[in-house]
Protein backbone atom coordinates (compact mmCIF):
# COMPACT_ATOMS: atom_id res chain seq x y z
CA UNK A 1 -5.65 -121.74 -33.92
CA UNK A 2 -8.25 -123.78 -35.22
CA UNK A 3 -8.19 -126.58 -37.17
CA UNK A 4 -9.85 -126.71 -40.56
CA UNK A 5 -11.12 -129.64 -42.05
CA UNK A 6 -10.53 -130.05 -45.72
CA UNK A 7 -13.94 -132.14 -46.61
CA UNK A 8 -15.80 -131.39 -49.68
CA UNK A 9 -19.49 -130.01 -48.99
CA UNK A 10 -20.91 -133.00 -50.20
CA UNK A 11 -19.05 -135.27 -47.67
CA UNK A 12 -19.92 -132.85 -45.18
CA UNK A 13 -23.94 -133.27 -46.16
CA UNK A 14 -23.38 -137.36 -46.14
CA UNK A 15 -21.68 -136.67 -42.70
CA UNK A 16 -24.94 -135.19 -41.31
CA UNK A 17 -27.20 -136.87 -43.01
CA UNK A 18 -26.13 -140.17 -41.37
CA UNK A 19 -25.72 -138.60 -38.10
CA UNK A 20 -22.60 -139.08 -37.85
CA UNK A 21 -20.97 -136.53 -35.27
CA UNK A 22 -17.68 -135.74 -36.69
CA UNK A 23 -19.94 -133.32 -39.69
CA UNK A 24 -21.19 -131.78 -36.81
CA UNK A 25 -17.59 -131.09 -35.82
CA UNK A 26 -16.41 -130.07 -39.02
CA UNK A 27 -19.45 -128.03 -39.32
CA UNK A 28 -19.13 -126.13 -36.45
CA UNK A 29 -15.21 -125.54 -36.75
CA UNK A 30 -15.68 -124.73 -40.31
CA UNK A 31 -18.69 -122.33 -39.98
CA UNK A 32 -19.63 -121.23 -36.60
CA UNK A 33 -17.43 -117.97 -36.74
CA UNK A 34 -19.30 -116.66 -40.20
CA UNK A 35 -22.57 -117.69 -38.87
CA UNK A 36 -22.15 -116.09 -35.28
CA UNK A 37 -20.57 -112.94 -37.07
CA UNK A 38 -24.36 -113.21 -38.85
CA UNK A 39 -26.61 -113.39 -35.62
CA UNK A 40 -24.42 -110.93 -33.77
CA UNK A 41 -24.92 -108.18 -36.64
CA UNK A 42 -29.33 -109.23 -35.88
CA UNK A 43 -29.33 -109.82 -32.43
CA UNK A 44 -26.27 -106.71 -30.95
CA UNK A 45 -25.78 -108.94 -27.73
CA UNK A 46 -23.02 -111.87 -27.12
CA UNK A 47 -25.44 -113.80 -24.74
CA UNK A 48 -28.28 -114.15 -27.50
CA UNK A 49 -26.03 -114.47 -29.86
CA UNK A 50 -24.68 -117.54 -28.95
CA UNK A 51 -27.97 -118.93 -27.92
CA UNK A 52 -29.09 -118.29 -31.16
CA UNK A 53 -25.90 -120.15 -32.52
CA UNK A 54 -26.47 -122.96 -30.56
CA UNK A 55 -30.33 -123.15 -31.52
CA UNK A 56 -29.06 -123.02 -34.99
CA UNK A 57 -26.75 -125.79 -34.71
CA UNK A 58 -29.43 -128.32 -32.95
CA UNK A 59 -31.62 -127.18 -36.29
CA UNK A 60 -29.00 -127.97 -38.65
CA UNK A 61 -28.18 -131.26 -36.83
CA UNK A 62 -31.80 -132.40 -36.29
CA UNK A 63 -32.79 -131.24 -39.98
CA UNK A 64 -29.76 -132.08 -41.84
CA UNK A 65 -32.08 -134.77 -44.14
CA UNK A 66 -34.16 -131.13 -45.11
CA UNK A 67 -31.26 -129.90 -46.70
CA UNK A 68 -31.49 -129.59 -50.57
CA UNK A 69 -28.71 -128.88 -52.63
CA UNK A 70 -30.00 -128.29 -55.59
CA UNK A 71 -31.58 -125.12 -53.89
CA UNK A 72 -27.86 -123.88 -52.54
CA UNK A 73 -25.43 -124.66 -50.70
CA UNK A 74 -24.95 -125.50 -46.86
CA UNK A 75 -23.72 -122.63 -46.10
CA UNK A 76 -26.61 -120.78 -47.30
CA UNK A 77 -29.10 -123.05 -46.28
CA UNK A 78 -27.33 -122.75 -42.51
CA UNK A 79 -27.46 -119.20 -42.96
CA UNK A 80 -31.20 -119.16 -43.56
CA UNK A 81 -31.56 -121.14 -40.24
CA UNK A 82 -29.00 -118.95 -38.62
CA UNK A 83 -31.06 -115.79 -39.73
CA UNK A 84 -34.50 -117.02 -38.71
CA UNK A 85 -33.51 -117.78 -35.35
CA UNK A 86 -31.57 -114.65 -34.62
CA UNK A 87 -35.01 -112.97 -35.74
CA UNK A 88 -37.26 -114.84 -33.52
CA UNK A 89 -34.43 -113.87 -30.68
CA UNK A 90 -34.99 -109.90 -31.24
CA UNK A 91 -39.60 -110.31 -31.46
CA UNK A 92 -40.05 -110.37 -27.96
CA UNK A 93 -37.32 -107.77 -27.40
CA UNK A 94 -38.51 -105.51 -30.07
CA UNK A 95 -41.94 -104.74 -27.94
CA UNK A 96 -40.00 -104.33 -25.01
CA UNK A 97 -37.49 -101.84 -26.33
CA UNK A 98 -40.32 -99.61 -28.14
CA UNK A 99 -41.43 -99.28 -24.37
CA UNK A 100 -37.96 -97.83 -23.61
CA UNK A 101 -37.06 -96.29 -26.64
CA UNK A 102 -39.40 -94.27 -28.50
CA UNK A 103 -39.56 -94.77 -32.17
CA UNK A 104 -37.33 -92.47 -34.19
CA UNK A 105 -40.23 -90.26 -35.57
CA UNK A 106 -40.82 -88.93 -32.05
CA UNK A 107 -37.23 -87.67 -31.64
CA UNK A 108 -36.44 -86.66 -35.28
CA UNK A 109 -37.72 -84.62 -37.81
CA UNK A 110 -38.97 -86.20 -40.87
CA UNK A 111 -41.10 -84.79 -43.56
CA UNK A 112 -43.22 -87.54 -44.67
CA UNK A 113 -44.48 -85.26 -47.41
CA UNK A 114 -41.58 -85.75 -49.51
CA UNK A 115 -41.82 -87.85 -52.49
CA UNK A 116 -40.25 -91.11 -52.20
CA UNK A 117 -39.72 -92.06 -56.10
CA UNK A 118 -38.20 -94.89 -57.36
CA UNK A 119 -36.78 -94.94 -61.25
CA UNK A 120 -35.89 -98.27 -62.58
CA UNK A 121 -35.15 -97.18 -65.99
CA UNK A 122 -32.10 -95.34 -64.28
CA UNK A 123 -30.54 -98.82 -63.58
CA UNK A 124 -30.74 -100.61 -66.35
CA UNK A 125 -34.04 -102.61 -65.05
CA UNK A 126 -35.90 -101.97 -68.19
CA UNK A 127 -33.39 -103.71 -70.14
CA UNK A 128 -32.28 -106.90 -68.47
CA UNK A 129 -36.07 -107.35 -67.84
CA UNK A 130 -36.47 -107.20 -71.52
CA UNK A 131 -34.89 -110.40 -71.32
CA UNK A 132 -37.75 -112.16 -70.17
CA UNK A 133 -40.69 -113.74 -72.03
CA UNK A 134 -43.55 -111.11 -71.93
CA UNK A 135 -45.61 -113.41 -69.11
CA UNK A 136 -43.02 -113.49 -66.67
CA UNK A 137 -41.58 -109.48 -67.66
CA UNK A 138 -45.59 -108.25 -66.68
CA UNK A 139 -45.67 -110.79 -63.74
CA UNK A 140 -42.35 -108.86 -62.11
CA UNK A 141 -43.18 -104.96 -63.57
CA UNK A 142 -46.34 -105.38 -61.35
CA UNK A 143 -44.76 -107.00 -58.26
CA UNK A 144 -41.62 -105.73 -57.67
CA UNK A 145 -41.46 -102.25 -59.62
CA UNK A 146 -45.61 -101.13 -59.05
CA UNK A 147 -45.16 -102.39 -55.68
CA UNK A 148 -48.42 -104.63 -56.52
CA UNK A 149 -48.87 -107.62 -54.28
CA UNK A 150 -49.42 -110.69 -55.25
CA UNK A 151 -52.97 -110.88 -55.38
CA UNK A 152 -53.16 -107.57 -56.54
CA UNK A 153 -50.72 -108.95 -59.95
CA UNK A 154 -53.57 -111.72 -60.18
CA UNK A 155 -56.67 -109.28 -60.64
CA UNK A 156 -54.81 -106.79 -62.75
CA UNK A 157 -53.58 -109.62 -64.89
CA UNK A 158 -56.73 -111.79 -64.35
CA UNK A 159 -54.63 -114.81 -63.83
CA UNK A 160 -54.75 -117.18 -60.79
CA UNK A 161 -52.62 -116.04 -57.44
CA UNK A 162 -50.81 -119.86 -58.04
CA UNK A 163 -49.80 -118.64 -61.46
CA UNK A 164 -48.35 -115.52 -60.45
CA UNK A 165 -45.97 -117.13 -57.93
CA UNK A 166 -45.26 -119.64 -60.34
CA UNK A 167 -44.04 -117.25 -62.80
CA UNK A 168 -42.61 -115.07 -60.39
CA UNK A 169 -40.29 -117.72 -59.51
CA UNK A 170 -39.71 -118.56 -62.61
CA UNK A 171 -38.71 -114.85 -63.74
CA UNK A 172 -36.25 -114.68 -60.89
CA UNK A 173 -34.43 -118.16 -62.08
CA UNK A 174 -34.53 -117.01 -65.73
CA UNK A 175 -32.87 -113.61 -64.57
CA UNK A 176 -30.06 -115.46 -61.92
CA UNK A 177 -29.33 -117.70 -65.00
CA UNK A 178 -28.72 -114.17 -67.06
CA UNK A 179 -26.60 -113.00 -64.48
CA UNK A 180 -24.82 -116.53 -63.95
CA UNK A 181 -23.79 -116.17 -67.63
CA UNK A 182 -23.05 -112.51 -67.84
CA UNK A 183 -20.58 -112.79 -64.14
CA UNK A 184 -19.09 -115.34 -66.63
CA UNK A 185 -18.52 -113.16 -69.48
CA UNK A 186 -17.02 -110.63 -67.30
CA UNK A 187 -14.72 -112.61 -65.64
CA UNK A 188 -13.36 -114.40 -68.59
CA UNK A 189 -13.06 -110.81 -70.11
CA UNK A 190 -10.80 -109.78 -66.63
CA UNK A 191 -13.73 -107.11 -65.56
């Protein structure tokens, strides 16, 4: 059985952030099983698994100074790392194995004719993106629910490309505030 260590995650940053080994330790100890469990379920193999874990360890150790908490936590900025790795892992064996293994359109039937439709009004979308002031709610309906891209958002709207990211981002932290406060209601009303 392993041993936990019972830091708090902002020791734990100071710990890396002066290089000093033992948050490496407690890192690893603390997080290596969720974070392997992560690449594995990417990568299918043990041996690149682990590779990938260790890659993503050096990263976290070298970059621990990147690290930003006022844009997560470690764990999530670890899993980012963890989950960029394990991608760059599967590239060169994703040309490989179409090689070997013909894509599933050549062994299955699919009828691409079908309509693939998509109602957001279904789901309540309409409504919590009500919520939003008017520049941000047109910035999102044309990104994320026309399936515009960005640049395609900034002609329709005739408004710079910068300004749609800006208020793309800006939507998405108005709406994960929203959300932040209505988990809050729920839970204090035992949902």
């Amino acid at each position: 059985m392993r041993k936990k260590f019972n830091i708090t995650e902002g020791e734990l940053v100071e710990l890396l952030k002066n290089g000093d080994e033992k948050g490496l330790e407690v890192l690893y100890k603390n997080y290596s099983k969720a974070l392997y469990n992560v690449i594995f379920q990417i990568v299918h193999a043990d041996e690149p698994a682990e590779e990938a874990l260790q890659e993503s360890f050096l990263k976290i150790w070298k970059n621990a100074e990147s690290y930003d908490k006022s844009k997560g936590t470690i764990f999530t900025w670890m899993l980012h790392i963890c989950r960029n790795i394990a991608m760059s892992k599967t590239r060169g064996k994703e040309v490989k194995s179409e090689v070997k293994n013909p894509a599933i359109e050549s062994s299955v039937n699919i009828d691409k004719d079908l309509p693939i439709q998509f109602f957001p009004d279904q789901i309540g979308t309409a409504e919590v993106l009500d919520k939003l002031k008017p520049d941000l709610r047109d910035v999102l309906e044309k990104v994320f629910l026309k399936g515009f891209t960005q640049i395609q958002a900034a002609e329709a709207l005739k408004i710079p490309l910068g300004t749609i990211k800006t208020r793309s981002r800006n939507a998405i932290l108005d709406l994960r505030k929203y959300f932040s406060i209505l988990v809050a209601l729920l839970t204090t009303l035992n949902f």
